[in-house]
PDB file of N, CA and C in Angstrom:
ATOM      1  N   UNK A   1       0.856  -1.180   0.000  1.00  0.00           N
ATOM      2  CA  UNK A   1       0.000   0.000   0.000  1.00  0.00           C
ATOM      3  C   UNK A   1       0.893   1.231   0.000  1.00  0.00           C
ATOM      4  N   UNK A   2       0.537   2.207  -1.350  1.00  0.00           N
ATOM      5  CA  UNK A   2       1.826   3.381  -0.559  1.00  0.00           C
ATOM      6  C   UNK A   2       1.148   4.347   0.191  1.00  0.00           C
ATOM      7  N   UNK A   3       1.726   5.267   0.491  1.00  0.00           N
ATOM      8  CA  UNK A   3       1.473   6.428   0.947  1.00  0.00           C
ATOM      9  C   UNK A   3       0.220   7.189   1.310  1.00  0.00           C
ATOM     10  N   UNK A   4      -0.055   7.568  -0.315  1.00  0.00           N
ATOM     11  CA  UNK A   4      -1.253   8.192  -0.537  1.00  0.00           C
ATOM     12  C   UNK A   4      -2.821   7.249   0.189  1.00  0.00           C
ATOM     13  N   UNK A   5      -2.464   6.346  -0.642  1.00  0.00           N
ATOM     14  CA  UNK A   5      -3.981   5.323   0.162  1.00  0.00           C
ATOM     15  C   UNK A   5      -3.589   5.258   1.680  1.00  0.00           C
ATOM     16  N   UNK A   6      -2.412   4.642   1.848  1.00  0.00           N
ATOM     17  CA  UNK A   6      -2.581   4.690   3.076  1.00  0.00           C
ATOM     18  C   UNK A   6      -3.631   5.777   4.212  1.00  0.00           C
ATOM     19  N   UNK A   7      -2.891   7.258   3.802  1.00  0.00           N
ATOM     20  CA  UNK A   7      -3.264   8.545   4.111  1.00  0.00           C
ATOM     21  C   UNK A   7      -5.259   8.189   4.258  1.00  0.00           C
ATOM     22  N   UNK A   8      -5.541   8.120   2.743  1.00  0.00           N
ATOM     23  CA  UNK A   8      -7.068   8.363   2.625  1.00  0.00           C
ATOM     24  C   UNK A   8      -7.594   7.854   3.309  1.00  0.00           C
ATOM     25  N   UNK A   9      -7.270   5.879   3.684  1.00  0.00           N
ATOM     26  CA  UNK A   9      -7.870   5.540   4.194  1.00  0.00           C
ATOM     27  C   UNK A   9      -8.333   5.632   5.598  1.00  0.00           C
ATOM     28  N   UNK A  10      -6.896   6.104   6.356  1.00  0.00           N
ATOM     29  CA  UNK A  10      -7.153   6.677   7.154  1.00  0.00           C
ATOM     30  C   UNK A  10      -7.589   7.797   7.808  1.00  0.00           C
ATOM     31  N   UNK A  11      -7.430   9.007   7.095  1.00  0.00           N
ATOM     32  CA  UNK A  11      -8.502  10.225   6.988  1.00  0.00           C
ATOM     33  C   UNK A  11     -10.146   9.422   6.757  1.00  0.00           C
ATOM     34  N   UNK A  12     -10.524   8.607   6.134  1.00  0.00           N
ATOM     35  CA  UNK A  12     -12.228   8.440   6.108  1.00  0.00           C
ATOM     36  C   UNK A  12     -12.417   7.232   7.854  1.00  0.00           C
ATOM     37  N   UNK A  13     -10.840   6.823   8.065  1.00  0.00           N
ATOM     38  CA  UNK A  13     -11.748   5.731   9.033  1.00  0.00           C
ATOM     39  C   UNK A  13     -11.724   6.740  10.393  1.00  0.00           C
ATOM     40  N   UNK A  14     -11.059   7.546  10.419  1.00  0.00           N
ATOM     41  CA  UNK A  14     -11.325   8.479  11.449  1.00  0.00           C
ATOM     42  C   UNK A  14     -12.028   9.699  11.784  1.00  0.00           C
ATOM     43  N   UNK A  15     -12.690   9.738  10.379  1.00  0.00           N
ATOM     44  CA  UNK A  15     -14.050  10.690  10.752  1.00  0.00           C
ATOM     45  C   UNK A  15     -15.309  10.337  11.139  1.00  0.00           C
ATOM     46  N   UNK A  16     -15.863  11.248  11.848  1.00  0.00           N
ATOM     47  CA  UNK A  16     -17.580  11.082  12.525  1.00  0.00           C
ATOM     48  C   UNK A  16     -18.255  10.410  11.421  1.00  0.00           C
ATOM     49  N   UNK A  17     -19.353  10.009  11.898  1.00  0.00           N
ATOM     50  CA  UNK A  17     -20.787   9.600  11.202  1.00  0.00           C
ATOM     51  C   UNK A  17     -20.884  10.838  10.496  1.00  0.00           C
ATOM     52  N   UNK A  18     -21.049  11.704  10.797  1.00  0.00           N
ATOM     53  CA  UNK A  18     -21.641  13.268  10.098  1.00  0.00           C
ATOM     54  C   UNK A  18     -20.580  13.446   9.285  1.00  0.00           C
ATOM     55  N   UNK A  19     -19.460  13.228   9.606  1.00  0.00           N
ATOM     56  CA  UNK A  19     -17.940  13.782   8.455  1.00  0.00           C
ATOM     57  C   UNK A  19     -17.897  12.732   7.431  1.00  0.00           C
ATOM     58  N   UNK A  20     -18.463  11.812   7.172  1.00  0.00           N
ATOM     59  CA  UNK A  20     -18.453  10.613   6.516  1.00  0.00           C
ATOM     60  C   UNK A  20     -19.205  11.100   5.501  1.00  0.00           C
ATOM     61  N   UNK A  21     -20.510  11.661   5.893  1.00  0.00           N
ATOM     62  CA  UNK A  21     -22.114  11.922   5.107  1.00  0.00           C
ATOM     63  C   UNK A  21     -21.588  12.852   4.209  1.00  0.00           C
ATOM     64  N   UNK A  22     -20.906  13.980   4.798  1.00  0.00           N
ATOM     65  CA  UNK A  22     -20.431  14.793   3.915  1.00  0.00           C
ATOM     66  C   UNK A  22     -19.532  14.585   2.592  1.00  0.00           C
ATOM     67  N   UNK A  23     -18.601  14.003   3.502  1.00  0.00           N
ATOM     68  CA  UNK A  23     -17.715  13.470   2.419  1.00  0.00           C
ATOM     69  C   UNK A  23     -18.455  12.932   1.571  1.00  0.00           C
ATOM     70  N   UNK A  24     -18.994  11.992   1.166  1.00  0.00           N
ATOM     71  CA  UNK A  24     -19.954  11.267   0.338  1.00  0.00           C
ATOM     72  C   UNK A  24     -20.942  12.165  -0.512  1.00  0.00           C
ATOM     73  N   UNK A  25     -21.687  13.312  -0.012  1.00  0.00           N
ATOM     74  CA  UNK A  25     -22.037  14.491  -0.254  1.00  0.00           C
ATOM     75  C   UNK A  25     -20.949  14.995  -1.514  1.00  0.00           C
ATOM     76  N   UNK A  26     -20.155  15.399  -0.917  1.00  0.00           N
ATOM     77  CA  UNK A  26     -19.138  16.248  -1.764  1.00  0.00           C
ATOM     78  C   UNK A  26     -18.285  14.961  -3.004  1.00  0.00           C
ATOM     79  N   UNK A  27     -18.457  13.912  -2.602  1.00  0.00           N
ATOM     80  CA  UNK A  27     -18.064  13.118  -3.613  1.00  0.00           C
ATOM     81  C   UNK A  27     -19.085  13.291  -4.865  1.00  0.00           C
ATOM     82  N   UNK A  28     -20.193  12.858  -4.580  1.00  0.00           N
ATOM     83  CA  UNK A  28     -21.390  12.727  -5.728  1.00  0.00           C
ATOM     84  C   UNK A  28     -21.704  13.927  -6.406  1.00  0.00           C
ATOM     85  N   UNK A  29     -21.355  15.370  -5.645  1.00  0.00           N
ATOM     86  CA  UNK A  29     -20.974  16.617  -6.177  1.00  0.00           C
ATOM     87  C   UNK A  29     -20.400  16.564  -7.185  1.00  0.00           C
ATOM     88  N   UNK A  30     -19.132  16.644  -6.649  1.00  0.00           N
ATOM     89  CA  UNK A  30     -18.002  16.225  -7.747  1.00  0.00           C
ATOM     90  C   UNK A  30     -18.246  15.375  -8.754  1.00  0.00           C
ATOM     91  N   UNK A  31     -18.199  14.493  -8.886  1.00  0.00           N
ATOM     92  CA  UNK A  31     -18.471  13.382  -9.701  1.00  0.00           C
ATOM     93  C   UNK A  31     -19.832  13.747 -10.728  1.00  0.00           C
ATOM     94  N   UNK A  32     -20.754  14.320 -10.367  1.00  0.00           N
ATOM     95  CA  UNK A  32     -21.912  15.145 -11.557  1.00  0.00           C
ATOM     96  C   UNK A  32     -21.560  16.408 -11.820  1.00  0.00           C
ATOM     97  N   UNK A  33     -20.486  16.922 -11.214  1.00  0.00           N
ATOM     98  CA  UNK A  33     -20.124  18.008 -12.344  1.00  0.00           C
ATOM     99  C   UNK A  33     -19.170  17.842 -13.012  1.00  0.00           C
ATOM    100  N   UNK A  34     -18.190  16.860 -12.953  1.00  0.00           N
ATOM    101  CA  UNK A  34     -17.442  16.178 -13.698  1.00  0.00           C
ATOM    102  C   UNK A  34     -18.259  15.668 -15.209  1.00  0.00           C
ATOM    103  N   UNK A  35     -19.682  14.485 -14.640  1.00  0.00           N
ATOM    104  CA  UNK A  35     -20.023  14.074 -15.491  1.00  0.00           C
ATOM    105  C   UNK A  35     -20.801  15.448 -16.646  1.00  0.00           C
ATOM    106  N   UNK A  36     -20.611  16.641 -15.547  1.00  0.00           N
ATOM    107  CA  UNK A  36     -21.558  17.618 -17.430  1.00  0.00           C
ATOM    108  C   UNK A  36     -20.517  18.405 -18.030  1.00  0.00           C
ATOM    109  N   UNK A  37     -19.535  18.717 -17.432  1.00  0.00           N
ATOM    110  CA  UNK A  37     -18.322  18.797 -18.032  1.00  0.00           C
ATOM    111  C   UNK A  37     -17.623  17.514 -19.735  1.00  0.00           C
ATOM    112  N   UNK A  38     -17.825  16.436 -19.330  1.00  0.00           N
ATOM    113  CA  UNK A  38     -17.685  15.257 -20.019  1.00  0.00           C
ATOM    114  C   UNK A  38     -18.535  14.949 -21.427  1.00  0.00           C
ATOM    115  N   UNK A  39     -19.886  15.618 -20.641  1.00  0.00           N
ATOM    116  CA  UNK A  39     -21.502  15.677 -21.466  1.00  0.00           C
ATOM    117  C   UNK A  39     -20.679  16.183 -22.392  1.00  0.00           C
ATOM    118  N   UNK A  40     -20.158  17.511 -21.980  1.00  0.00           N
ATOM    119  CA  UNK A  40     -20.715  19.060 -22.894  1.00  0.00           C
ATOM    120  C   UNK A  40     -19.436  18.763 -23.968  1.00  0.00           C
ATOM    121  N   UNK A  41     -18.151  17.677 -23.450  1.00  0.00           N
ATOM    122  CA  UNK A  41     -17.244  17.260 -24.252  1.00  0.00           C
ATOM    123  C   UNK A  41     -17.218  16.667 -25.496  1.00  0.00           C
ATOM    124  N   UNK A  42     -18.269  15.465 -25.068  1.00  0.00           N
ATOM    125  CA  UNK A  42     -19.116  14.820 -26.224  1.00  0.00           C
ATOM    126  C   UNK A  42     -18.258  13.696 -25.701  1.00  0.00           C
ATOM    127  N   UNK A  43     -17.952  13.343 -24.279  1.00  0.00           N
ATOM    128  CA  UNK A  43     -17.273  11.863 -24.106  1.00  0.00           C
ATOM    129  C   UNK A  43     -18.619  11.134 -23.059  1.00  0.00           C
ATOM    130  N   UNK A  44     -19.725  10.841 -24.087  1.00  0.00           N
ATOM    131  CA  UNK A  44     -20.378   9.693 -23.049  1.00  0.00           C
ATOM    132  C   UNK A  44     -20.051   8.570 -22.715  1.00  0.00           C
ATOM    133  N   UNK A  45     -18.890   7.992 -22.839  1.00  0.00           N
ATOM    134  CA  UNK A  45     -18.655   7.051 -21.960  1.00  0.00           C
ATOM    135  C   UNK A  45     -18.897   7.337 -20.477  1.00  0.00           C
ATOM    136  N   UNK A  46     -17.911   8.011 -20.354  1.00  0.00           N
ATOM    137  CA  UNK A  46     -16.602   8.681 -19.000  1.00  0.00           C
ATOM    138  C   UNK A  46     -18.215   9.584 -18.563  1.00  0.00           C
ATOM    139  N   UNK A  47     -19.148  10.283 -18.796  1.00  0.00           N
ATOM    140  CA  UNK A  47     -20.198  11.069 -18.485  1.00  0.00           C
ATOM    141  C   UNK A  47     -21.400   9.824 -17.740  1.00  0.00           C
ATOM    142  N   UNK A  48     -21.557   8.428 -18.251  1.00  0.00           N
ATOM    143  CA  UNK A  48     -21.829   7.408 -17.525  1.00  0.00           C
ATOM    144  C   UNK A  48     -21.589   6.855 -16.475  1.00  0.00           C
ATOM    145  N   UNK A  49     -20.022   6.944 -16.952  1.00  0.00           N
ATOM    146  CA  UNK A  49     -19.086   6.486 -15.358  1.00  0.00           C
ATOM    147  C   UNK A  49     -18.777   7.257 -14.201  1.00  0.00           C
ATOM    148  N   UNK A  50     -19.274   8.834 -14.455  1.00  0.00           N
ATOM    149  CA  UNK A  50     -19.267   9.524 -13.704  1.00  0.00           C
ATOM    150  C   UNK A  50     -20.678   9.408 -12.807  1.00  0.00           C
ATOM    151  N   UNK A  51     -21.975   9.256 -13.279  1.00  0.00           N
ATOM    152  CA  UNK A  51     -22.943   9.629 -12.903  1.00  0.00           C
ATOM    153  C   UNK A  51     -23.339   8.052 -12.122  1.00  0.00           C
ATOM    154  N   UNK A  52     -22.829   7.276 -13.208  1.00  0.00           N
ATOM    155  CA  UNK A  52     -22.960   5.879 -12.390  1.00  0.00           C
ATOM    156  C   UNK A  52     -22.542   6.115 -10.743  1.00  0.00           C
ATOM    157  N   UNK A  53     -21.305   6.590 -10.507  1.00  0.00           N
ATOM    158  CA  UNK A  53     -20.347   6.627  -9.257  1.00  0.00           C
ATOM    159  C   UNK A  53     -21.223   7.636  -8.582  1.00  0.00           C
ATOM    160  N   UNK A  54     -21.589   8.822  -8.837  1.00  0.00           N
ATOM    161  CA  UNK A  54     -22.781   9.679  -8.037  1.00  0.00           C
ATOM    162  C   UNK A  54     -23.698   8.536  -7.729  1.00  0.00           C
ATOM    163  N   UNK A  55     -24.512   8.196  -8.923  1.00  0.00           N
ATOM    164  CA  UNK A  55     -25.926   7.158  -8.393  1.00  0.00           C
ATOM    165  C   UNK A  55     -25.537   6.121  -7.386  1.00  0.00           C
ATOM    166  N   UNK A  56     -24.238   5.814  -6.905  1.00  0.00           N
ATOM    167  CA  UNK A  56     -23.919   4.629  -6.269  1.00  0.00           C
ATOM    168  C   UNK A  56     -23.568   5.573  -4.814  1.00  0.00           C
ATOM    169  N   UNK A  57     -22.981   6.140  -4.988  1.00  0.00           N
ATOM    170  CA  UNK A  57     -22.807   6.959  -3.474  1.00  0.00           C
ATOM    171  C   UNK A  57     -24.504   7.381  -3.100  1.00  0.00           C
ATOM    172  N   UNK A  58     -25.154   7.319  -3.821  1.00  0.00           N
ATOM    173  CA  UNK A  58     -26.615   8.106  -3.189  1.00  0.00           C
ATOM    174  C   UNK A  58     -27.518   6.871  -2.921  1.00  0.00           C
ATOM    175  N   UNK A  59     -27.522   6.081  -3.989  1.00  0.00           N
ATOM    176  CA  UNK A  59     -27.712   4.745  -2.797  1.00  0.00           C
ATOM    177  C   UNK A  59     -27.133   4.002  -1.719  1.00  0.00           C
ATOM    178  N   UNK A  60     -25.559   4.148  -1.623  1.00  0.00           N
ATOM    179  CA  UNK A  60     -25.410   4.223  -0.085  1.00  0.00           C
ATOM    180  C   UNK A  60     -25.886   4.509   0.948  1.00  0.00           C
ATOM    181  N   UNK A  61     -25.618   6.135   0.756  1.00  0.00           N
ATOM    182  CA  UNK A  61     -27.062   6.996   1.998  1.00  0.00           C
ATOM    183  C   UNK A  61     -28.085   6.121   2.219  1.00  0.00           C
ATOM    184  N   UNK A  62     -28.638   5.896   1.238  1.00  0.00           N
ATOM    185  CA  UNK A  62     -30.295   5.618   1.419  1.00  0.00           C
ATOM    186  C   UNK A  62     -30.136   4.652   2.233  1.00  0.00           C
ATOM    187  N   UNK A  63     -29.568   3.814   1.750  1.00  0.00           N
ATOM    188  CA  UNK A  63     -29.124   2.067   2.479  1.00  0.00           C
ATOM    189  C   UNK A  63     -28.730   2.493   3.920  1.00  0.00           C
ATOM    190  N   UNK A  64     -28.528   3.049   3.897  1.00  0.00           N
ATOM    191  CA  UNK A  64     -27.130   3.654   5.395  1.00  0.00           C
ATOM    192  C   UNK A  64     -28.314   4.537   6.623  1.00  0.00           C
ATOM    193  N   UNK A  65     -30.040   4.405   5.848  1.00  0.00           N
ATOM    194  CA  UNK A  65     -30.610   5.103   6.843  1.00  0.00           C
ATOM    195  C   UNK A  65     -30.844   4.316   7.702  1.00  0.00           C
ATOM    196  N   UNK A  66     -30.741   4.807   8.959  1.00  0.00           N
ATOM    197  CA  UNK A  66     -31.509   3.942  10.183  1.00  0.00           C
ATOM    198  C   UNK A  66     -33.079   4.374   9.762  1.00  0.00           C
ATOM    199  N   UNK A  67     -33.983   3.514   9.257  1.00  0.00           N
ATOM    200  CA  UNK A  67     -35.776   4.156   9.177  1.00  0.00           C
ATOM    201  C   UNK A  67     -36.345   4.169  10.202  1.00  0.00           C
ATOM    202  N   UNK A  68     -35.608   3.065  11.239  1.00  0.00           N
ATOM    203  CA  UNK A  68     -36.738   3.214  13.088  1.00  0.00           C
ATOM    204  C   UNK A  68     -36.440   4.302  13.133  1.00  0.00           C
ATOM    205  N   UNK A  69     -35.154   4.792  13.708  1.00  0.00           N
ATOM    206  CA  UNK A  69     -34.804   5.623  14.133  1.00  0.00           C
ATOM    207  C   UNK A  69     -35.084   7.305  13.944  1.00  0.00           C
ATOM    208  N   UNK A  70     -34.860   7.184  12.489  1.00  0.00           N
ATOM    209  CA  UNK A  70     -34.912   8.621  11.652  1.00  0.00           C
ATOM    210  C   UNK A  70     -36.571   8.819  11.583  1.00  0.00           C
ATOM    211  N   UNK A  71     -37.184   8.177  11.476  1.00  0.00           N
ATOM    212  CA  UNK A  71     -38.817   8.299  11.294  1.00  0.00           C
ATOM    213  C   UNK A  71     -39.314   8.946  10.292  1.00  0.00           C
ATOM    214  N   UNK A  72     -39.705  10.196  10.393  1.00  0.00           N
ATOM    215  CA  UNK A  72     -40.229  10.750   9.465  1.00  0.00           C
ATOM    216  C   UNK A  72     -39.265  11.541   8.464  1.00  0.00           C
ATOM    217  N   UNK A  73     -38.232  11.756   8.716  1.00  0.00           N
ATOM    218  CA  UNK A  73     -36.876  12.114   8.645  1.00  0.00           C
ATOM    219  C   UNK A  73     -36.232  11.720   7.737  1.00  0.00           C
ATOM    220  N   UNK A  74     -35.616  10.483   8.153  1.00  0.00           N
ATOM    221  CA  UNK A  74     -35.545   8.957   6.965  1.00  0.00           C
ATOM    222  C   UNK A  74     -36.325   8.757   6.347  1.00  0.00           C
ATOM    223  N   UNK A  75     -37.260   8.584   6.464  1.00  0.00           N
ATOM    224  CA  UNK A  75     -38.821   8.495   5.117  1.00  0.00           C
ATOM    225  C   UNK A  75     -38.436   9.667   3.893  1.00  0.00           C
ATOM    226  N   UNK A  76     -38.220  10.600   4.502  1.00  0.00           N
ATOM    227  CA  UNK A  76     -37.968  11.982   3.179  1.00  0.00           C
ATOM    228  C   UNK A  76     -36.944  11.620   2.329  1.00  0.00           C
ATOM    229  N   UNK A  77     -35.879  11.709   3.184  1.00  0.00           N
ATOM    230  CA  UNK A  77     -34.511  11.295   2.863  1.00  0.00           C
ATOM    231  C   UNK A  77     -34.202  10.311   1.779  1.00  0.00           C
ATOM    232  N   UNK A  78     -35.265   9.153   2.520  1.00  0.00           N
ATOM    233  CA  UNK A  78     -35.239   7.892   1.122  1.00  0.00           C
ATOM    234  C   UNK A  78     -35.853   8.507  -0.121  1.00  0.00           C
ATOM    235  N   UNK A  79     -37.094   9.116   0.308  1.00  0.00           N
ATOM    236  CA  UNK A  79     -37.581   9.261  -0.761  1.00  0.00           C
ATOM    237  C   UNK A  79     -36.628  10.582  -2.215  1.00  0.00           C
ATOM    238  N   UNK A  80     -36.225  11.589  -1.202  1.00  0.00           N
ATOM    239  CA  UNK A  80     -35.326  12.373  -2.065  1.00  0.00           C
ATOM    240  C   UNK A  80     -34.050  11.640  -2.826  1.00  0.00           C
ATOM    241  N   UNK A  81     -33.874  11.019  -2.097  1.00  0.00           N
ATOM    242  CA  UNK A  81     -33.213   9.205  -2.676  1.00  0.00           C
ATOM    243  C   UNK A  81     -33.122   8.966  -3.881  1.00  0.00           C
ATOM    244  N   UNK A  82     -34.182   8.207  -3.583  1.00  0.00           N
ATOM    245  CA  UNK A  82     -34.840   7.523  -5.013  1.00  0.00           C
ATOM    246  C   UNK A  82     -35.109   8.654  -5.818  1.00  0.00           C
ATOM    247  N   UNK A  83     -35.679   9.744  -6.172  1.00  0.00           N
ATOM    248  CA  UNK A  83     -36.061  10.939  -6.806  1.00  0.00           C
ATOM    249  C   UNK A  83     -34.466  10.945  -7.473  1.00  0.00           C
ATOM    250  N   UNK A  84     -33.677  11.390  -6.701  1.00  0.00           N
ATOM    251  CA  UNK A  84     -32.107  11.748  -7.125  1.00  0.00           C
ATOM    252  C   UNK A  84     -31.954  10.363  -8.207  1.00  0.00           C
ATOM    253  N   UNK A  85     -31.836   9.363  -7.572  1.00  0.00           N
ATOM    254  CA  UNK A  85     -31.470   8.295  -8.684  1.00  0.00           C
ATOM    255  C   UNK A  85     -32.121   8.252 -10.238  1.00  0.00           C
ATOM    256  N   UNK A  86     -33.270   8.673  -9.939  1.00  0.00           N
ATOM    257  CA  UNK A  86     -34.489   8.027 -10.446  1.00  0.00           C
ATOM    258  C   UNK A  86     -33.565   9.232 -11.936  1.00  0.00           C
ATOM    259  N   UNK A  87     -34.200  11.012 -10.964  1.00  0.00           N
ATOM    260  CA  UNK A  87     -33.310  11.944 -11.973  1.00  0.00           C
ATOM    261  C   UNK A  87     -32.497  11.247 -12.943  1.00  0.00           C
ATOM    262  N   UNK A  88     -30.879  10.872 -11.942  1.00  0.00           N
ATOM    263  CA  UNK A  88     -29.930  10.622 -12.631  1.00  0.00           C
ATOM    264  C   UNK A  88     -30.043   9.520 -14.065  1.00  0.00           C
ATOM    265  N   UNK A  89     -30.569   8.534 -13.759  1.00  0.00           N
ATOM    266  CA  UNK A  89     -30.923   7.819 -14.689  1.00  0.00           C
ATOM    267  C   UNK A  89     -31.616   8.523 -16.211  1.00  0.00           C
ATOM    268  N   UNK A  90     -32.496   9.301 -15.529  1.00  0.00           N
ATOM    269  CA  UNK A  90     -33.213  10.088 -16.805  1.00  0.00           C
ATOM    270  C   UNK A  90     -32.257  11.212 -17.227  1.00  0.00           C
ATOM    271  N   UNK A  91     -31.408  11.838 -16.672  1.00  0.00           N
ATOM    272  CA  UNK A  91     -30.464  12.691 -17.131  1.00  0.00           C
ATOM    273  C   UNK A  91     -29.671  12.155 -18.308  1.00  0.00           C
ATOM    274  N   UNK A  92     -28.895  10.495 -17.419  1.00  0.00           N
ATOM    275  CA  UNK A  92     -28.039   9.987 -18.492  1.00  0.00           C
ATOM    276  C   UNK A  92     -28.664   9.261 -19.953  1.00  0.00           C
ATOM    277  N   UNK A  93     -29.830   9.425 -19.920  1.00  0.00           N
ATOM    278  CA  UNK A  93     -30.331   8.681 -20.985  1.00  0.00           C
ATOM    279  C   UNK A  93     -30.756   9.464 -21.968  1.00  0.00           C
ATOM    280  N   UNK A  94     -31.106  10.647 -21.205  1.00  0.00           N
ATOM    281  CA  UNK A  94     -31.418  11.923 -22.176  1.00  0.00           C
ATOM    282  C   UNK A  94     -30.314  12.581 -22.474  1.00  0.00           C
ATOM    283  N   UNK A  95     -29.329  12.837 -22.037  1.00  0.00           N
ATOM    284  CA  UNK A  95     -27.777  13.551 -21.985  1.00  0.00           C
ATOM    285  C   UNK A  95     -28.385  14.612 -21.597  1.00  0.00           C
ATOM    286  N   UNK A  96     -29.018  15.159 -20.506  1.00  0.00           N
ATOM    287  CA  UNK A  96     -29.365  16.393 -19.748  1.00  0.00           C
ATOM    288  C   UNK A  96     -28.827  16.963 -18.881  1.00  0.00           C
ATOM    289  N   UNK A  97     -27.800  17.904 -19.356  1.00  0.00           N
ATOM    290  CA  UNK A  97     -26.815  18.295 -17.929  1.00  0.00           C
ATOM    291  C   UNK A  97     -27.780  19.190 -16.782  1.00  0.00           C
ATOM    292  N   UNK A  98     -28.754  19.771 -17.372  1.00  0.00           N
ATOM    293  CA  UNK A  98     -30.092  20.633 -16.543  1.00  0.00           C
ATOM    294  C   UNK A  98     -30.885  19.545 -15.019  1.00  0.00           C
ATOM    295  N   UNK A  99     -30.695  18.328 -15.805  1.00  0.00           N
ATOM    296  CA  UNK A  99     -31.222  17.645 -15.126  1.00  0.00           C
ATOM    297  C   UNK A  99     -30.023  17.171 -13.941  1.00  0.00           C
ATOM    298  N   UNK A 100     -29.307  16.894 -14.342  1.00  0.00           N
ATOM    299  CA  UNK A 100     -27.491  16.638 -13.436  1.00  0.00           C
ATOM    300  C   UNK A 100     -27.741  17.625 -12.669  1.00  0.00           C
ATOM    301  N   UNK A 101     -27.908  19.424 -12.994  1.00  0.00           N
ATOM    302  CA  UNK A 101     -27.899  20.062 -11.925  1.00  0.00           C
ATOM    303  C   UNK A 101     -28.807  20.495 -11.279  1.00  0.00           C
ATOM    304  N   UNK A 102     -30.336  20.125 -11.256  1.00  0.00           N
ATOM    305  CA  UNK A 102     -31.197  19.917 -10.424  1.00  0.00           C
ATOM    306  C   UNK A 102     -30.420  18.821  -9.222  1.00  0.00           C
ATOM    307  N   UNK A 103     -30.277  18.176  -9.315  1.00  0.00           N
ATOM    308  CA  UNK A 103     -29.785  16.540  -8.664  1.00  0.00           C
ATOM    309  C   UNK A 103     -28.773  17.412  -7.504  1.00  0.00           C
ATOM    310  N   UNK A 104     -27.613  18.428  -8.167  1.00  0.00           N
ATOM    311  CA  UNK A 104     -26.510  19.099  -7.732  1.00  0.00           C
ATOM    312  C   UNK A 104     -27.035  19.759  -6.945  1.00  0.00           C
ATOM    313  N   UNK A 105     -28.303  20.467  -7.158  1.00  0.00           N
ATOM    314  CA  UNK A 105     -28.966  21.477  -5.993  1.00  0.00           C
ATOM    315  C   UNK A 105     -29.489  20.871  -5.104  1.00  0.00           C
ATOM    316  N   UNK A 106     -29.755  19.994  -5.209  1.00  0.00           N
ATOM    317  CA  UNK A 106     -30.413  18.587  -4.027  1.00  0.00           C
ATOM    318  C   UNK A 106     -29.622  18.708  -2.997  1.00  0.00           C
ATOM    319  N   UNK A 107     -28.082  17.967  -3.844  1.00  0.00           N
ATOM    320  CA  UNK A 107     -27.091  17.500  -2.775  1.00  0.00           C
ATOM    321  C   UNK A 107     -26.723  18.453  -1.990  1.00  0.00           C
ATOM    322  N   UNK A 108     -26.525  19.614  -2.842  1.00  0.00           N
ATOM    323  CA  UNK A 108     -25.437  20.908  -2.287  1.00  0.00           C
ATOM    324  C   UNK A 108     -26.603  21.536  -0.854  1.00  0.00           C
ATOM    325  N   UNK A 109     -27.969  21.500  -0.946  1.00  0.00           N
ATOM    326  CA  UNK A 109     -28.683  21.689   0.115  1.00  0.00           C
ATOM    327  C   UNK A 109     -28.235  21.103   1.371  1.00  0.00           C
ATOM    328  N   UNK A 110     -28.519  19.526   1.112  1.00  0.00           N
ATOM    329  CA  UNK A 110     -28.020  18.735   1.914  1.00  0.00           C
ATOM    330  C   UNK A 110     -27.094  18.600   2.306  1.00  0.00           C
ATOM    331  N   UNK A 111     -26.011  18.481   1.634  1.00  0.00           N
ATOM    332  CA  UNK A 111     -24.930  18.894   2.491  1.00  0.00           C
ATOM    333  C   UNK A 111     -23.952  20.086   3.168  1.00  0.00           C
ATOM    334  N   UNK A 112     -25.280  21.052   2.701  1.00  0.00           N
ATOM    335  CA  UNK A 112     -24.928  22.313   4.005  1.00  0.00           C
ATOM    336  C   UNK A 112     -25.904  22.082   5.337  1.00  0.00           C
ATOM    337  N   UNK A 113     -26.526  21.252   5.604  1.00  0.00           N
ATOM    338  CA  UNK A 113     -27.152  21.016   6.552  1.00  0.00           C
ATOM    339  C   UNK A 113     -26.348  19.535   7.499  1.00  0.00           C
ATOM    340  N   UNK A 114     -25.821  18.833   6.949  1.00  0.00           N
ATOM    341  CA  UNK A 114     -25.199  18.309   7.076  1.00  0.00           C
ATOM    342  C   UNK A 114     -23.585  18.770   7.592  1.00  0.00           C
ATOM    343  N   UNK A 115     -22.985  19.784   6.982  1.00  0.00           N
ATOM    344  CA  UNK A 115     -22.076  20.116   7.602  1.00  0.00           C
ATOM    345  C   UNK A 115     -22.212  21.143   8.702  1.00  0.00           C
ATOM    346  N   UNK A 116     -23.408  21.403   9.310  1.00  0.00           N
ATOM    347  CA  UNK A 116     -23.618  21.865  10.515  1.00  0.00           C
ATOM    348  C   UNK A 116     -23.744  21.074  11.236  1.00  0.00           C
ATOM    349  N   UNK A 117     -24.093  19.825  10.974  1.00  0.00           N
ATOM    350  CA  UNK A 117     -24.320  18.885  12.063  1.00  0.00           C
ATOM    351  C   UNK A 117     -23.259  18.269  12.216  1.00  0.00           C
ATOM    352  N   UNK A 118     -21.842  18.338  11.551  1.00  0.00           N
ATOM    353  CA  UNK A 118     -20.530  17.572  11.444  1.00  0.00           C
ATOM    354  C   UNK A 118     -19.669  18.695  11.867  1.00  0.00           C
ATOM    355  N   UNK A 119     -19.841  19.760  11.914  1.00  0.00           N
ATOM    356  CA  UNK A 119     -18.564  20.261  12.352  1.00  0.00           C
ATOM    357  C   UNK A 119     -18.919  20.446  14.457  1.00  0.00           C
TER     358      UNK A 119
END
């Protein structure tokens, strides 16, 4: 293992529950504005593989809710969830970067609410 991984892995195993969310947050960020950048390139491969890797971090979350717990909370959450996926899917099939950044305004909400609860 060199260096660098080493580093990452240990920067993610030593952050909070809340510093985790974010991170993940700011990954799927990244990764859909990558993918309309890619769009607007005319490389749909790499614009797939980007949005794929967003849609997979956002089903994490979902998976990752406690539903006893969160209640009505978690109920939204999933459901903004699935909505986000659901988007993404219809974005990549349509090549809609409009639709990518609806999805972007989702996250970027969320994870300013989220990084109040993590710092």
């Amino acid at each position: 293992m060199n260096g660098i991984t080493a580093y990452q892995e240990h920067a993610v195993t030593t952050q909070s529950r809340g510093q985790i969310v974010v991170l993940l947050y700011e990954g799927a960020i990244k990764f859909l504005r990558q993918a309309i950048r890619e769009m607007g390139a005319g490389n749909m491969i790499e614009k797939g593989r980007l949005i794929n890797k967003a849609t997979e971090i956002i089903i994490e979350l979902s998976v990752s809710l406690n539903m006893e717990a969160g209640g009505e909370i978690a109920e939204n959450l999933r459901a903004l969830y699935t909505f986000m996926g659901e988007q993404l899917v219809r974005a990549n099939y349509h090549r809609d970067p409009r639709m990518i950044e609806d999805v972007i305004e989702l996250l970027e909400e969320l994870l300013q609410g989220w990084r109040a609860v993590a710092d």
